[in-house]
N, C-alpha and C. Protein backbone atom coordinates (compact mmCIF):
# COMPACT_ATOMS: atom_id res chain seq x y z
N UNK A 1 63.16 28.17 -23.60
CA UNK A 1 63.33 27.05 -22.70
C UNK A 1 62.15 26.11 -22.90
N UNK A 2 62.32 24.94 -22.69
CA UNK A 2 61.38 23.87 -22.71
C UNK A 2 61.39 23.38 -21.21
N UNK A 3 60.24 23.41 -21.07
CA UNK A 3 60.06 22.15 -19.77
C UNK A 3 60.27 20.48 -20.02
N UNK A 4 60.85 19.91 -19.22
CA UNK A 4 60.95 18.39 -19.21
C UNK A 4 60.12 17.73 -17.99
N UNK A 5 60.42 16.83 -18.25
CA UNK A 5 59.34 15.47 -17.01
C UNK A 5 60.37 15.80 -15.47
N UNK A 6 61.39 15.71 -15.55
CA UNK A 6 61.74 16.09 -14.04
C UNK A 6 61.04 17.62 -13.70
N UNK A 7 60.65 18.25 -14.50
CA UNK A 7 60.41 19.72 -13.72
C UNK A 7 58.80 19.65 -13.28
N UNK A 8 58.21 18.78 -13.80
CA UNK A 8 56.59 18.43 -13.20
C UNK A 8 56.83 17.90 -11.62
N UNK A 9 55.40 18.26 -11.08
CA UNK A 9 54.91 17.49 -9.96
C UNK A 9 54.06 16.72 -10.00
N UNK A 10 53.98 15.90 -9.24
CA UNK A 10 53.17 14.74 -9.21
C UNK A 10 51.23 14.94 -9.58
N UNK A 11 51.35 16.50 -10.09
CA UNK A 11 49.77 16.81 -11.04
C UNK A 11 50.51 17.44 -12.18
N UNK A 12 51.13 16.82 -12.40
CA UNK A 12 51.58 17.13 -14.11
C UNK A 12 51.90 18.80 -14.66
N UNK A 13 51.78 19.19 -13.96
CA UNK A 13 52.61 21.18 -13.89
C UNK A 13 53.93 21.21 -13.43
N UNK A 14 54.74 22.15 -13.69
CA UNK A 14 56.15 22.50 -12.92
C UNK A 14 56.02 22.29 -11.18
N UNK A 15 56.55 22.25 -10.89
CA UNK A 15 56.73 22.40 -9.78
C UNK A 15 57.44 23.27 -9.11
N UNK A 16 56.46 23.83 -8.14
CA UNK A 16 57.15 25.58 -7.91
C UNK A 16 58.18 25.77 -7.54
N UNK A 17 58.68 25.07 -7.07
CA UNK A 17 60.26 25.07 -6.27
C UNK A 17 60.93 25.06 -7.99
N UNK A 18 60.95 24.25 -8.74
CA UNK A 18 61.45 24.93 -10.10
C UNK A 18 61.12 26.09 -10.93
N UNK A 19 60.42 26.98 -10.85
CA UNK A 19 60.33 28.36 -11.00
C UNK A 19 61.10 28.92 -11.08
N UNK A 20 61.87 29.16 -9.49
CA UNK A 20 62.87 29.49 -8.57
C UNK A 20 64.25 29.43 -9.60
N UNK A 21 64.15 27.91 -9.91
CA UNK A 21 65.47 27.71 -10.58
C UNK A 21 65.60 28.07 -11.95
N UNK A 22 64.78 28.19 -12.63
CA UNK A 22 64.11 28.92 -13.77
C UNK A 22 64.72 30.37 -13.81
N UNK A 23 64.19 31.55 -12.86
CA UNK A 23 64.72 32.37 -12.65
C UNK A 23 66.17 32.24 -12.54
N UNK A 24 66.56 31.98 -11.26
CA UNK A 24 68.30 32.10 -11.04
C UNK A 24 68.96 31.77 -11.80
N UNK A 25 68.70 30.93 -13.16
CA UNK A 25 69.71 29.84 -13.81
C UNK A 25 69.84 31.32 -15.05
N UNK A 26 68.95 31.93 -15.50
CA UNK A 26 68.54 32.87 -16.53
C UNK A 26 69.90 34.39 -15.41
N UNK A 27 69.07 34.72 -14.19
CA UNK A 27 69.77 35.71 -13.69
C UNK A 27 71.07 35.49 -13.91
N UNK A 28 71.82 34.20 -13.83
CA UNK A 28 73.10 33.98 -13.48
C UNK A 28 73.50 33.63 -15.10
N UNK A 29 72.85 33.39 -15.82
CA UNK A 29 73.46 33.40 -17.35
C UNK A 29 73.68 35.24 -17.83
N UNK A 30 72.37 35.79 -17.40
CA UNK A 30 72.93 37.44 -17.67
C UNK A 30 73.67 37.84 -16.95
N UNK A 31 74.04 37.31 -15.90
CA UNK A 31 75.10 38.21 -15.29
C UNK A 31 76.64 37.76 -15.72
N UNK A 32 76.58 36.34 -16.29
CA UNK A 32 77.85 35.86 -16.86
C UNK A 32 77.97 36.82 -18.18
N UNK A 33 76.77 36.98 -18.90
CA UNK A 33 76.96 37.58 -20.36
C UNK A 33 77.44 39.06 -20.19
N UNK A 34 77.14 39.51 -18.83
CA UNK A 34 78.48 41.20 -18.63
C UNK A 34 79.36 40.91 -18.23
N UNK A 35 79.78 39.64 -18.03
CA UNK A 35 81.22 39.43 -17.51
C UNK A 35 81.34 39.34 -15.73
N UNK A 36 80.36 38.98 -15.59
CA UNK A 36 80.23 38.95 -13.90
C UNK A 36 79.42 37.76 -13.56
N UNK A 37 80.06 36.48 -13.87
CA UNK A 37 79.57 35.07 -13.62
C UNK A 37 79.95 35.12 -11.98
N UNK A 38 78.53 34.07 -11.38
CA UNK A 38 79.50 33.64 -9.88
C UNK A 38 80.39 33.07 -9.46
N UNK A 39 81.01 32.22 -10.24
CA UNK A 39 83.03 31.96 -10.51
C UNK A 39 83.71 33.12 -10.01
N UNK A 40 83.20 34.04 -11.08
CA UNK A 40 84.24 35.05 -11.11
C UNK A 40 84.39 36.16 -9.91
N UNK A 41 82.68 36.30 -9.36
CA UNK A 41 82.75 37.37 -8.21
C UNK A 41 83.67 36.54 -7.12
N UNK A 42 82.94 35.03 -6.79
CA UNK A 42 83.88 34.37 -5.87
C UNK A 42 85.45 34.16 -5.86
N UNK A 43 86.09 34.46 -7.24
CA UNK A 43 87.63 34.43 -7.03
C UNK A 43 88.04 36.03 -6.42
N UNK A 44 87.36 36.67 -6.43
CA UNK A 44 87.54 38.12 -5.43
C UNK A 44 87.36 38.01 -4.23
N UNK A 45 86.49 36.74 -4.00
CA UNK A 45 86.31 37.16 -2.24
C UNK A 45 85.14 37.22 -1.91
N UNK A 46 84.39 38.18 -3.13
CA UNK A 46 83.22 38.81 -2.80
C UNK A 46 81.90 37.39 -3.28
N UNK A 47 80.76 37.87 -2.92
CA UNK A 47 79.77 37.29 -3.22
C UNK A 47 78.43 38.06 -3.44
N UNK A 48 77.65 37.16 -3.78
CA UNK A 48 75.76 38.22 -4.17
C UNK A 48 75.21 36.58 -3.64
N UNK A 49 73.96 37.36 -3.09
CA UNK A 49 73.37 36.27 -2.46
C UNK A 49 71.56 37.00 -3.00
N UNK A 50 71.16 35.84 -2.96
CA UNK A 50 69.51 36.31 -3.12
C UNK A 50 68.72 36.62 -1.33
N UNK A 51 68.43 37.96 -1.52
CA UNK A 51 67.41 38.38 0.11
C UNK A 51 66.56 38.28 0.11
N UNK A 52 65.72 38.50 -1.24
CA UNK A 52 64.13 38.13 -1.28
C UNK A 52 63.45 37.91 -2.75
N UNK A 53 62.73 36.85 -2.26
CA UNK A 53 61.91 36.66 -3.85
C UNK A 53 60.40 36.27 -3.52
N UNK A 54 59.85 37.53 -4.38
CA UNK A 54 58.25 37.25 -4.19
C UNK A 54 57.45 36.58 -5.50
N UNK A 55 56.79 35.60 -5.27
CA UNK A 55 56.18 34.95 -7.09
C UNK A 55 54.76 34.84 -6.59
N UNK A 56 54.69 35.57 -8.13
CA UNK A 56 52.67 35.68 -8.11
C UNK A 56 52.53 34.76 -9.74
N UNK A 57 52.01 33.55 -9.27
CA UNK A 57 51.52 32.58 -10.39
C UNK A 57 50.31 32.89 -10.88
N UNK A 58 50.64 32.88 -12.64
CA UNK A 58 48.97 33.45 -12.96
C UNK A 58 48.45 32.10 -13.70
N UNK A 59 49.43 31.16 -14.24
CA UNK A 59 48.80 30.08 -14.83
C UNK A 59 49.88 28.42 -14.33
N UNK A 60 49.82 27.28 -14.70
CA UNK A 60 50.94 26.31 -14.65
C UNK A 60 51.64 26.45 -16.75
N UNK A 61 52.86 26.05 -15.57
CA UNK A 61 53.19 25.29 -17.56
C UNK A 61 53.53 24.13 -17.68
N UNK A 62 53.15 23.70 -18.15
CA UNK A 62 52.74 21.79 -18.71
C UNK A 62 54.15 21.00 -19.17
N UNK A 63 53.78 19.50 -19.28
CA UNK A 63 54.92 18.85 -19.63
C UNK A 63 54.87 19.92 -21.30
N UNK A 64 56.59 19.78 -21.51
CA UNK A 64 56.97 19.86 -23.07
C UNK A 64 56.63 21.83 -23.49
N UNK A 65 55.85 22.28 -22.82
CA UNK A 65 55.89 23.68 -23.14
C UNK A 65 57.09 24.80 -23.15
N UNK A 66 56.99 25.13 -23.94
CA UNK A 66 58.11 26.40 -24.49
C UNK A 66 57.29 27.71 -24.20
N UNK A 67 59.01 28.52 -23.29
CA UNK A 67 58.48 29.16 -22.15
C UNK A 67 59.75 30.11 -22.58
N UNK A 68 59.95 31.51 -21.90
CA UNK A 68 60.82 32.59 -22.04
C UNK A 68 60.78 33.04 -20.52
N UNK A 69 62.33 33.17 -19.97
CA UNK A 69 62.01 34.02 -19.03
C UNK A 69 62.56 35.51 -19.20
N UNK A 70 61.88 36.51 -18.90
CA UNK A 70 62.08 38.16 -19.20
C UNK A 70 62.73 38.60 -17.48
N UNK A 71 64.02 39.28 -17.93
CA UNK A 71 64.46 40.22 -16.62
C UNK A 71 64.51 41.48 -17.21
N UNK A 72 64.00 41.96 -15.88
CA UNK A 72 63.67 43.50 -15.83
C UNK A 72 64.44 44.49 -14.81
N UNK A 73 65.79 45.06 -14.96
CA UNK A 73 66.41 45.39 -13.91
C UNK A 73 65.18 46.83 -13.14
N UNK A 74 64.89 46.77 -11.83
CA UNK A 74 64.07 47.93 -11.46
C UNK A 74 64.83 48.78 -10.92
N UNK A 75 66.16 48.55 -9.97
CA UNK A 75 66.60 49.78 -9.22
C UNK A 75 68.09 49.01 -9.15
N UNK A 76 68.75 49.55 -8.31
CA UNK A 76 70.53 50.04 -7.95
C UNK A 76 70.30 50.36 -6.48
N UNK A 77 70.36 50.29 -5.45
CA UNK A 77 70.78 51.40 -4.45
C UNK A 77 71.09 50.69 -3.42
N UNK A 78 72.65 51.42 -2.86
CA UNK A 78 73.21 50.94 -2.16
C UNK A 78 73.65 49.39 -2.24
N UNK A 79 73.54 48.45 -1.71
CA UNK A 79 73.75 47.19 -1.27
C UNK A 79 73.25 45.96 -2.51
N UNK A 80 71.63 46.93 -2.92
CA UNK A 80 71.12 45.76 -3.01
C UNK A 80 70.33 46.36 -5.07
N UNK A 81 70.03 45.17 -5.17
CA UNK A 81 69.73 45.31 -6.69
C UNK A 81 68.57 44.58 -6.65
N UNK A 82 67.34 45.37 -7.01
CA UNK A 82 66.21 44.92 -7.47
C UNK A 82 65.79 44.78 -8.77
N UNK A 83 65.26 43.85 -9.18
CA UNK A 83 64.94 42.93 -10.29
C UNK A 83 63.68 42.25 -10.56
N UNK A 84 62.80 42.98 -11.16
CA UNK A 84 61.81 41.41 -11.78
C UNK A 84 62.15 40.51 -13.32
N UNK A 85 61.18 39.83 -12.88
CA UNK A 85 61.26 38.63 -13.66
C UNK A 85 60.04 38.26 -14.03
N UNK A 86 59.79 37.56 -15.22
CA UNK A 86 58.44 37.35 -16.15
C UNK A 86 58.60 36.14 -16.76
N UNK A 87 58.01 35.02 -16.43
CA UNK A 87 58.03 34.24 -17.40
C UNK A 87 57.05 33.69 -18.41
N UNK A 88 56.51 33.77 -19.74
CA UNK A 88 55.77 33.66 -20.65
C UNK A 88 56.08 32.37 -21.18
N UNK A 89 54.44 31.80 -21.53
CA UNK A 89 54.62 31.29 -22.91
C UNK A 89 55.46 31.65 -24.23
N UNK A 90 55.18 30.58 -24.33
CA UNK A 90 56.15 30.73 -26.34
C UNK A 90 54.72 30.17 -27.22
N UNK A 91 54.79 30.17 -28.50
CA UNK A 91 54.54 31.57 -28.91
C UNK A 91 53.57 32.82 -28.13
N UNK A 92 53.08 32.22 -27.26
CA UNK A 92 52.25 33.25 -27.44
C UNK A 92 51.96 34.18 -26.43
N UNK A 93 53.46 34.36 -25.77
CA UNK A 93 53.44 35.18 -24.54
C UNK A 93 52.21 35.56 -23.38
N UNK A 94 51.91 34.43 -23.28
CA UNK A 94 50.77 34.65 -21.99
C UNK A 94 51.56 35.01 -20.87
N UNK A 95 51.64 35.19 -19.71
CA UNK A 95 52.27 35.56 -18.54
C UNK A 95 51.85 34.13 -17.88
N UNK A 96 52.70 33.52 -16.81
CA UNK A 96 52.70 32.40 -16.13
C UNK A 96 52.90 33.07 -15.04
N UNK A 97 54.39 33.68 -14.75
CA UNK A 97 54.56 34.25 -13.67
C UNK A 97 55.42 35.48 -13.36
N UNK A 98 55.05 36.26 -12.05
CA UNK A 98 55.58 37.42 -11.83
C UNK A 98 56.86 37.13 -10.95
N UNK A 99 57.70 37.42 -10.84
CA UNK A 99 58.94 37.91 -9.62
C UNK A 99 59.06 39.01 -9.50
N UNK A 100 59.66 39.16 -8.10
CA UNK A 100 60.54 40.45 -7.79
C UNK A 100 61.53 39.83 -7.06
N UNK A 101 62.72 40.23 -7.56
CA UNK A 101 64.08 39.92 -6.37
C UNK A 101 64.50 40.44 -6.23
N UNK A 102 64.96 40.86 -5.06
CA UNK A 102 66.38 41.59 -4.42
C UNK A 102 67.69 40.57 -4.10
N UNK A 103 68.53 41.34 -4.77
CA UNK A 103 69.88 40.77 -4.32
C UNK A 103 70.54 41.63 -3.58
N UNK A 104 71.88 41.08 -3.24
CA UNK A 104 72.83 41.59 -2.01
C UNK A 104 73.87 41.74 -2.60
N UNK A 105 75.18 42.53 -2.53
CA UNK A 105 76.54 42.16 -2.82
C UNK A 105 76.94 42.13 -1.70
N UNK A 106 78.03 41.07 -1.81
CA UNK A 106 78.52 40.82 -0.09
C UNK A 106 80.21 40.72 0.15
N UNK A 107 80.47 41.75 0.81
CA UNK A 107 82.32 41.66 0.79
C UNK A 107 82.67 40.12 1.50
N UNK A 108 84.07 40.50 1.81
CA UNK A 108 84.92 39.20 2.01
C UNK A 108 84.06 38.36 3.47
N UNK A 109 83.87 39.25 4.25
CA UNK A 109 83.21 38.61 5.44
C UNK A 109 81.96 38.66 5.51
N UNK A 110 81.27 38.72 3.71
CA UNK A 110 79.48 38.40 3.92
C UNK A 110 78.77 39.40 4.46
N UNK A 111 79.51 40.66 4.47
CA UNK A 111 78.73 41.77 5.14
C UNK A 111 78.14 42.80 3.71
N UNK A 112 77.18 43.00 3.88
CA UNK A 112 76.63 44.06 2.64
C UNK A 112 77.40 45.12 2.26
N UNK A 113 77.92 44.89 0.86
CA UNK A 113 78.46 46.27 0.16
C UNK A 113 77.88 46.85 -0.69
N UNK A 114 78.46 48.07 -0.91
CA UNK A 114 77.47 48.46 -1.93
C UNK A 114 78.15 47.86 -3.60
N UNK A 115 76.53 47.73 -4.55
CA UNK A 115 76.99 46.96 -5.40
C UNK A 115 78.79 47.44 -6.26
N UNK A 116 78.97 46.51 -6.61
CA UNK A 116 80.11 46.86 -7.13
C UNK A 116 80.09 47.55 -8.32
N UNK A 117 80.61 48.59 -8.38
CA UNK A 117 80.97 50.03 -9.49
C UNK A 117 80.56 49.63 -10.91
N UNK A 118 81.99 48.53 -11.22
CA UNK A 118 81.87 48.43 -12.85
C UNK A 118 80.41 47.32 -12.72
N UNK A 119 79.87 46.47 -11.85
CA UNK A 119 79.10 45.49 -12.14
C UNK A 119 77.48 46.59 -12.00
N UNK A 120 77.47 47.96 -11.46
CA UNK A 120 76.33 48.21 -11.43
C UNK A 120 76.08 49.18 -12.92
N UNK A 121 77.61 49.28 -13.52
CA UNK A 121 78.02 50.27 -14.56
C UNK A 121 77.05 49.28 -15.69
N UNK A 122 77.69 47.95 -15.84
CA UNK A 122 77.58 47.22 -17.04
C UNK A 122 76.22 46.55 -16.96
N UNK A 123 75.54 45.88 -15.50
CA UNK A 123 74.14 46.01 -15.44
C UNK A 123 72.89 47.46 -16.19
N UNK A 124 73.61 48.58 -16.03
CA UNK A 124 72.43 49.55 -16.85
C UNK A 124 72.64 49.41 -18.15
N UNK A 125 74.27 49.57 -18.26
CA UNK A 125 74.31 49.68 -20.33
C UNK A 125 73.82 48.09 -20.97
N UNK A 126 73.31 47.14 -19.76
CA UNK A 126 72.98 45.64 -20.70
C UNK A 126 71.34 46.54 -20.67
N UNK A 127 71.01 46.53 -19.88
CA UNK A 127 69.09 46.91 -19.53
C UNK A 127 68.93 47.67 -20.76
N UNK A 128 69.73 48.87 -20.59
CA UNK A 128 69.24 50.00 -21.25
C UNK A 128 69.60 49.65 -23.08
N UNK A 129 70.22 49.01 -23.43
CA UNK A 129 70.76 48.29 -24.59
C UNK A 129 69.40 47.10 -24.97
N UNK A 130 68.68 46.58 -23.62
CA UNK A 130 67.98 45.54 -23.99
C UNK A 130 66.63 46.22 -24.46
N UNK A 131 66.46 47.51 -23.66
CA UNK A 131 64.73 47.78 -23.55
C UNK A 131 63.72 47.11 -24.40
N UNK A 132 62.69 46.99 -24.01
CA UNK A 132 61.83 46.63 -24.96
C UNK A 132 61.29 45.40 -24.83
């Protein structure tokens, strides 16, 4: 990924509220690449919502810098799916920033389910296929 001039703030770094979108845009491309885009959960009914996200910034990244973001599935249980996230420089993989998120799966009336079967099936065989 490259950064552009809309993703700066007015001191010439990203702007943290784009981080955020950084992450989700990446979460929601891997979750399309197992076949579980948010199109698709929503023509079921169902939904995933984000419950919490914690970010520990270790550096900014500048206009025009080339950047990677890394997901790291951590756990499964019950309801909710925990996840970090890493985003590095390019080339030279410095660390910028840490996440942790928890997500939710949520039945028809938005109430917590537990994650869904084949989506928590095909979440390990992508991780465990990715390691490294």
């Amino acid at each position: 990924m490259t950064v552009h001039d809309n993703d700066l703030d007015q001191y010439g770094v990203v702007n943290n509220a784009i981080y955020v979108a950084y992450i989700h845009n990446v979460r929601e491309e891997m979750a399309a690449s197992i076949g579980f885009g948010m199109a698709s959960i929503a023509r079921t009914g169902n939904a995933m919502a984000l419950l919490e996200l914690n970010l520990k910034y270790f550096k900014p990244l500048l206009r025009g810098a080339k950047f990677v973001v890394k997901v790291r599935l951590v756990q499964i249980k019950g309801a909710r799916i925990f996840v970090d996230h890493f985003i590095e420089t390019l080339p030279d993989h410095e660390l910028v920033l840490e996440a942790t998120a928890t997500v939710i799966c949520l039945n028809k009336d938005y109430r917590p389910t537990r994650v869904f079967p084949e989506m928590s099936s095909r979440l390990q065989q992508f991780f465990s296929s990715h390691d490294g």
